[in-house]
C-alpha atoms as a PDB file:
ATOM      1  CA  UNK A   1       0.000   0.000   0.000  1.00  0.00           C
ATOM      2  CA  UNK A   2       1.713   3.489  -1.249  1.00  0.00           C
ATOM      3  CA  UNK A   3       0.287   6.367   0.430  1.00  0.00           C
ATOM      4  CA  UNK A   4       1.839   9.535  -1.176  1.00  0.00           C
ATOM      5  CA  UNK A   5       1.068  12.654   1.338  1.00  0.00           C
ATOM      6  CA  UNK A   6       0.946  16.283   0.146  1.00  0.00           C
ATOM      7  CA  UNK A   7       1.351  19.481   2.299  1.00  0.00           C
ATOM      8  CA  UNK A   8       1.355  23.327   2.059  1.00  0.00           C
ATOM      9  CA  UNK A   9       3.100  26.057   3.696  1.00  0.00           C
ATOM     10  CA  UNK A  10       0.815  28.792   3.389  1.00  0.00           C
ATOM     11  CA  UNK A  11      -0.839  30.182   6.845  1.00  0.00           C
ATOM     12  CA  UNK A  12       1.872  27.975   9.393  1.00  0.00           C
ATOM     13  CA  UNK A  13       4.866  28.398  10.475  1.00  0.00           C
ATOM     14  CA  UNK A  14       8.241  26.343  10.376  1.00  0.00           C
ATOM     15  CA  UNK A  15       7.976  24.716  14.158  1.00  0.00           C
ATOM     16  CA  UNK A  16       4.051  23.534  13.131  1.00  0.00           C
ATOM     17  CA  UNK A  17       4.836  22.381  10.088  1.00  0.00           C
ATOM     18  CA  UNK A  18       8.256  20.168  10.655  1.00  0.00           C
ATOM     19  CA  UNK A  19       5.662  18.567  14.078  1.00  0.00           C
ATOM     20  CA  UNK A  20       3.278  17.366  11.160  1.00  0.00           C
ATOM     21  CA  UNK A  21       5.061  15.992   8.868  1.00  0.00           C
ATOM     22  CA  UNK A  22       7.261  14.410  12.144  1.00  0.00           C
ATOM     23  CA  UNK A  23       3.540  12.928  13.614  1.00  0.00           C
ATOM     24  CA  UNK A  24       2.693  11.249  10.784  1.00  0.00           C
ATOM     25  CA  UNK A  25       6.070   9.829  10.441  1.00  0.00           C
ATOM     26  CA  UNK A  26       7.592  11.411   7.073  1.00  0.00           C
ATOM     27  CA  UNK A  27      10.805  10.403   5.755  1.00  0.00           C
ATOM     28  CA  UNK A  28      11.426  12.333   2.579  1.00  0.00           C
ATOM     29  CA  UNK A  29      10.006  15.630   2.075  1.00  0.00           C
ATOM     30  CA  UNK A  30      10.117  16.531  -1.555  1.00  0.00           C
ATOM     31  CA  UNK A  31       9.662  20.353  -2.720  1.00  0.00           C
ATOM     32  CA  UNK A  32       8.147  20.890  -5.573  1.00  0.00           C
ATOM     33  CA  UNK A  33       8.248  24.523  -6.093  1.00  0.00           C
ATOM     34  CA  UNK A  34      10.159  26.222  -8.691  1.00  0.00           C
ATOM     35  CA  UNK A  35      11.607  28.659  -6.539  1.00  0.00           C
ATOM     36  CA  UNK A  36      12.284  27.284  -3.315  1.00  0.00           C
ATOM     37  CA  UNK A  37      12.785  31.176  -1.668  1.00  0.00           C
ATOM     38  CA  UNK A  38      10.201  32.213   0.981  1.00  0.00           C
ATOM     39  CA  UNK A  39       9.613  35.165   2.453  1.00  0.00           C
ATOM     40  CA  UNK A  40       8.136  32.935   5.219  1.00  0.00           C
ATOM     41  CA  UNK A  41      10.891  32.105   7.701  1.00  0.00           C
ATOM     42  CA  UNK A  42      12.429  28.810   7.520  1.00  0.00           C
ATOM     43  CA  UNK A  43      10.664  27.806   4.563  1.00  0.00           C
ATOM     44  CA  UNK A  44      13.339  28.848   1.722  1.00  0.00           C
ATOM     45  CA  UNK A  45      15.269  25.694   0.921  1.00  0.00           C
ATOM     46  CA  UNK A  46      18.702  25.898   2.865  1.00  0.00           C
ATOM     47  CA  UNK A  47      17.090  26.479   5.931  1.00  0.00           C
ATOM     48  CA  UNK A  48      14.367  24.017   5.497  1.00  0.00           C
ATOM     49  CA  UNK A  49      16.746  21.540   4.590  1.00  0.00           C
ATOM     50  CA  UNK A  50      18.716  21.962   7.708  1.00  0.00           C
ATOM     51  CA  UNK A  51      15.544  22.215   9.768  1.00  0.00           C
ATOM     52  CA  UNK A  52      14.190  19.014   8.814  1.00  0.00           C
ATOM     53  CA  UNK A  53      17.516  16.996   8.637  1.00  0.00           C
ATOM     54  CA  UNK A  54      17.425  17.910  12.302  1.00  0.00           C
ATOM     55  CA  UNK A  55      14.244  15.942  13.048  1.00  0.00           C
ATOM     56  CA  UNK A  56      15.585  12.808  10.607  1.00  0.00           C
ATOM     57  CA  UNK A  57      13.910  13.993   7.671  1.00  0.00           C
ATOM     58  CA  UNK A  58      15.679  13.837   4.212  1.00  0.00           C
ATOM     59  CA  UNK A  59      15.014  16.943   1.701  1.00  0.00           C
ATOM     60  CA  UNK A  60      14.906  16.690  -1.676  1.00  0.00           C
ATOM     61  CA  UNK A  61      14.021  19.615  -4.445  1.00  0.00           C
ATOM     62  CA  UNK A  62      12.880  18.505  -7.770  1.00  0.00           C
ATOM     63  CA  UNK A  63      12.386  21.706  -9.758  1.00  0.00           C
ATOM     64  CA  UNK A  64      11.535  20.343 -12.997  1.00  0.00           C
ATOM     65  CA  UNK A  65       8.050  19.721 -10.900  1.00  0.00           C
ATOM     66  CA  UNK A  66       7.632  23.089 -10.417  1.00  0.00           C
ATOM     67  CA  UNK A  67       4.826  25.570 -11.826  1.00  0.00           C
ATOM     68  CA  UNK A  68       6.159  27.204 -14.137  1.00  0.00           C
ATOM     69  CA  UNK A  69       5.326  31.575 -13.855  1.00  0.00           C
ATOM     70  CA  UNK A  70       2.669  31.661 -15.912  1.00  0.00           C
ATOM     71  CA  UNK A  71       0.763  28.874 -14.143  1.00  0.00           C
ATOM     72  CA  UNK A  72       1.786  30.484 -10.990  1.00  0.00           C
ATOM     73  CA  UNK A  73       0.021  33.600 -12.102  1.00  0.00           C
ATOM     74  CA  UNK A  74      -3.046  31.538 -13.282  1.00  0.00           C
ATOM     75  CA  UNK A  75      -3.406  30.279 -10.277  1.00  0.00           C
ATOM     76  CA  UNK A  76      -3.393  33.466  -7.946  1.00  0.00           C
ATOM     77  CA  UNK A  77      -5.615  35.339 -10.225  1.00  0.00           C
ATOM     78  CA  UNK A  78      -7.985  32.481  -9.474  1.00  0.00           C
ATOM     79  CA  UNK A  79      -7.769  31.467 -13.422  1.00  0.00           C
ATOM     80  CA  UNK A  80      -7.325  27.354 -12.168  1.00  0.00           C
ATOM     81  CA  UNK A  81      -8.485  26.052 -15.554  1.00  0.00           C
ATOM     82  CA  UNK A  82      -5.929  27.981 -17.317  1.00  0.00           C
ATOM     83  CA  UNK A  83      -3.114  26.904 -14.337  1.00  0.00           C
ATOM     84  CA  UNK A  84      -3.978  23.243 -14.754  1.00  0.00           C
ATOM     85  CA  UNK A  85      -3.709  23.665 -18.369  1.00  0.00           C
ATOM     86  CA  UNK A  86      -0.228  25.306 -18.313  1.00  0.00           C
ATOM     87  CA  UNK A  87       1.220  22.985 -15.609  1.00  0.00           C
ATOM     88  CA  UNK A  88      -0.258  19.483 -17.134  1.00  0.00           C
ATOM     89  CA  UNK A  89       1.751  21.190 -20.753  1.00  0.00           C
ATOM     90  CA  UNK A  90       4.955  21.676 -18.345  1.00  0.00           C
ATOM     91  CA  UNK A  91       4.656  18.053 -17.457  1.00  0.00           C
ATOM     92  CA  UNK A  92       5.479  16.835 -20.408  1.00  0.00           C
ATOM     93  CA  UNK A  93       8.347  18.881 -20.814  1.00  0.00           C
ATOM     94  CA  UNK A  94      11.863  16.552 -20.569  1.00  0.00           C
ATOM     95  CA  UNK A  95      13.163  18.013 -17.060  1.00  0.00           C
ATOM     96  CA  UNK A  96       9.814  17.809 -15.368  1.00  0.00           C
ATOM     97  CA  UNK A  97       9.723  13.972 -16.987  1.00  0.00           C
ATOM     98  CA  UNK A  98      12.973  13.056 -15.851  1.00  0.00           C
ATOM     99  CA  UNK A  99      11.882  14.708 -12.171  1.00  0.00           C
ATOM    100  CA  UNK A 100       8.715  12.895 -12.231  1.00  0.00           C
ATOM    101  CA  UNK A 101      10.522   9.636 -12.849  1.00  0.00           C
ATOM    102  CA  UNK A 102      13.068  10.089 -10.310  1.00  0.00           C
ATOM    103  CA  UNK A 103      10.034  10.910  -8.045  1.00  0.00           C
ATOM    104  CA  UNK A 104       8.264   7.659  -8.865  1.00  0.00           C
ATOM    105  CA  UNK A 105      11.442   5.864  -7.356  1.00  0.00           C
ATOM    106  CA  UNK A 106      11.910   7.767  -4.043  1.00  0.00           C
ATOM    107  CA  UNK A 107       8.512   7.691  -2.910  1.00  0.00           C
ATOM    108  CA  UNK A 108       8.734   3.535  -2.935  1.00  0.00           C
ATOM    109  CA  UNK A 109      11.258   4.306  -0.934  1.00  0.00           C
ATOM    110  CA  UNK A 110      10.062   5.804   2.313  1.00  0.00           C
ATOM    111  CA  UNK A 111       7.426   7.984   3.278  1.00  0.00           C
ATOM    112  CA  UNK A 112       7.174  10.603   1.098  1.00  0.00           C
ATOM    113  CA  UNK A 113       5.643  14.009   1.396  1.00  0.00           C
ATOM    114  CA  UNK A 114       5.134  17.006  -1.936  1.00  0.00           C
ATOM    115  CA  UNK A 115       5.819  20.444  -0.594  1.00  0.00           C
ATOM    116  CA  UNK A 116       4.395  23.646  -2.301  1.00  0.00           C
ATOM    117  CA  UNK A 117       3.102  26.747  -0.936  1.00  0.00           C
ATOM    118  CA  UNK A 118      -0.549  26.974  -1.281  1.00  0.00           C
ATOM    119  CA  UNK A 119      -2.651  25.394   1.531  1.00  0.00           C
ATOM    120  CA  UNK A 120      -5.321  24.142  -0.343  1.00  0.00           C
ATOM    121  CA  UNK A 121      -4.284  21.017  -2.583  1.00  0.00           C
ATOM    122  CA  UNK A 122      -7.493  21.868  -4.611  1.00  0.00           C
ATOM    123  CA  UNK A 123      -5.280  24.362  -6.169  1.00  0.00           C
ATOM    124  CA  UNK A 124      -1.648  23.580  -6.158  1.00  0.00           C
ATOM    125  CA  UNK A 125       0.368  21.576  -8.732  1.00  0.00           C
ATOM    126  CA  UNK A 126       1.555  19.052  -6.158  1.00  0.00           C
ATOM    127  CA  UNK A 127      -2.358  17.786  -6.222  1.00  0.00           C
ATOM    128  CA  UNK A 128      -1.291  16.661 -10.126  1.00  0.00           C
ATOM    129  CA  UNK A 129       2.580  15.671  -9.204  1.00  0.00           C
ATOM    130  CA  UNK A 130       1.135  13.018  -6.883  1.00  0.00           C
ATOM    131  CA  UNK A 131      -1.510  11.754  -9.335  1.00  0.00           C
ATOM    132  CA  UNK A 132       1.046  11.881 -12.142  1.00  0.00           C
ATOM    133  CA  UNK A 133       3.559   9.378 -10.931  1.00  0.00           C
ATOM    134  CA  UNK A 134       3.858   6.462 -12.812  1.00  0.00           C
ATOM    135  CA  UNK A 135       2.836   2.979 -11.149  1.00  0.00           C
ATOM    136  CA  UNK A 136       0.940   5.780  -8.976  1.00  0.00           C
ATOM    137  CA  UNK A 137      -0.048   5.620  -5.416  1.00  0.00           C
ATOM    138  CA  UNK A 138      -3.074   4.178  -3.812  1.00  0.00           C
ATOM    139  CA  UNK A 139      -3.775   7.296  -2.127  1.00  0.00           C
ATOM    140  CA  UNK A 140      -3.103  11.071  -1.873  1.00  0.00           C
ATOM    141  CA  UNK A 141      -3.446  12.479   1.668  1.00  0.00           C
ATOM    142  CA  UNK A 142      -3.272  15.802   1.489  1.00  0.00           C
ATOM    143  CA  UNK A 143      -2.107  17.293   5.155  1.00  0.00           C
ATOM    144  CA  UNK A 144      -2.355  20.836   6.366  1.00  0.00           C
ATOM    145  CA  UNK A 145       0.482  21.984   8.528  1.00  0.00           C
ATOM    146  CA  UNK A 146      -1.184  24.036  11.015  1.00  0.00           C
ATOM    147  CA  UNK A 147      -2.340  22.017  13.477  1.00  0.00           C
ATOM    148  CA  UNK A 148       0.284  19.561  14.923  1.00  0.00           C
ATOM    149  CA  UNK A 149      -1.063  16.854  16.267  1.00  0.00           C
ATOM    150  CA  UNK A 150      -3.961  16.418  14.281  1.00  0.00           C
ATOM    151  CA  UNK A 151      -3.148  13.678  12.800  1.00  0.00           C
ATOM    152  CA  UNK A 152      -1.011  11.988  15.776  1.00  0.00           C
ATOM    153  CA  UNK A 153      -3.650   9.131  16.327  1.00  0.00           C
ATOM    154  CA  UNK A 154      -4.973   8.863  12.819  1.00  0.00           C
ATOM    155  CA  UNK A 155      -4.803   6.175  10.519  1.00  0.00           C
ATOM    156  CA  UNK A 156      -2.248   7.673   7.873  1.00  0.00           C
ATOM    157  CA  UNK A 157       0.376   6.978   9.724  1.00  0.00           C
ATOM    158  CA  UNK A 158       3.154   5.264   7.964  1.00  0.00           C
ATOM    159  CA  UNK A 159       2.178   1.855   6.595  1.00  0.00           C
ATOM    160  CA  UNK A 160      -1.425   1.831   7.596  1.00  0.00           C
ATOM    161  CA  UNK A 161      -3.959   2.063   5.052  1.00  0.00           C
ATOM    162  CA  UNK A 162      -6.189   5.231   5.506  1.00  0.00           C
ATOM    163  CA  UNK A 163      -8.875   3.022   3.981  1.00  0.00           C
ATOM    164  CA  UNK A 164      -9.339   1.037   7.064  1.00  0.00           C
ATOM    165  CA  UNK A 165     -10.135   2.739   9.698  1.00  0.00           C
ATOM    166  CA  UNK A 166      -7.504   3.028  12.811  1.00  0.00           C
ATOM    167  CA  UNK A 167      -4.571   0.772  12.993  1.00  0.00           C
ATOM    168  CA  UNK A 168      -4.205  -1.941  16.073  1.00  0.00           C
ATOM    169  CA  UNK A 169      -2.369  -0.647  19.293  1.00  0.00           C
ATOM    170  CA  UNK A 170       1.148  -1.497  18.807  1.00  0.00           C
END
């Protein structure tokens, strides 16, 4: 069972975010931006990467995954038709290929988590990334990273299926 998680960064902050992704036991967070600066602190990829190699968390940025500016713009002018048109055009491109296929081989891996900005997956790329792997995963969980703890007792954590309600008391 492949569970491929997705998270944003928008409306947390580092310490609430890295406590999610460390409850529901993530192993490789993957950023899929195309510019990994942030004017949010701790989220611009040198200090993220630090940050979550501190907690045992391996970082990984695949830029060839990420929206491109035009889809970017799309998407904040609230234009998501056009900004799923433009990025499912960049996926065929041959870096974001080649990224997607290196993708499909970390995530069966270890527990694997696509990092973008926006909160809602409804309309951010990494929604597509996930469902565009090849030999895809089972499930997309999409988690939101301001409210640790949330999903401390759920049934996402790492090799449980979501599907089936609660795992046993270990």
């Amino acid at each position: 069972m492949q569970t491929i998680f997705t998270i944003g960064y928008e409306g947390t902050d580092i310490d609430r975010f890295v406590a999610t992704l460390v409850d529901v036991g993530i192993e490789l967070l993957v950023d899929v931006r195309a510019v990994t600066v942030s004017r949010k602190k701790g989220f611009s990829k040198n200090g993220l990467r630090a940050r979550l190699e501190a907690e045992g968390i391996e970082y990984v940025h695949l830029r060839g995954l990420g929206d491109p500016k035009p889809g970017r713009e799309a998407a904040r002018a609230g234009r998501y038709d056009e900004f799923r048109s433009i990025y499912t055009r960049h996926l065929a491109t041959a870096e974001a290929r080649d990224d997607l296929e290196a993708l499909g081989t970390l995530t069966h891996e270890q527990a694997t988590c696509l990092m973008c900005f926006e909160r809602d997956p409804k309309v951010c790329h990494r929604s597509i990334v996930a469902l565009a792997i090849s030999d895809g995963p089972e499930t997309v969980f999409d988690l939101y990273g301001d409210m640790p703890g949330r999903y401390r007792d759920a049934s996402i954590r790492k090799g449980h299926d979501p599907r089936q309600g609660s795992p046993a008391a270990e």
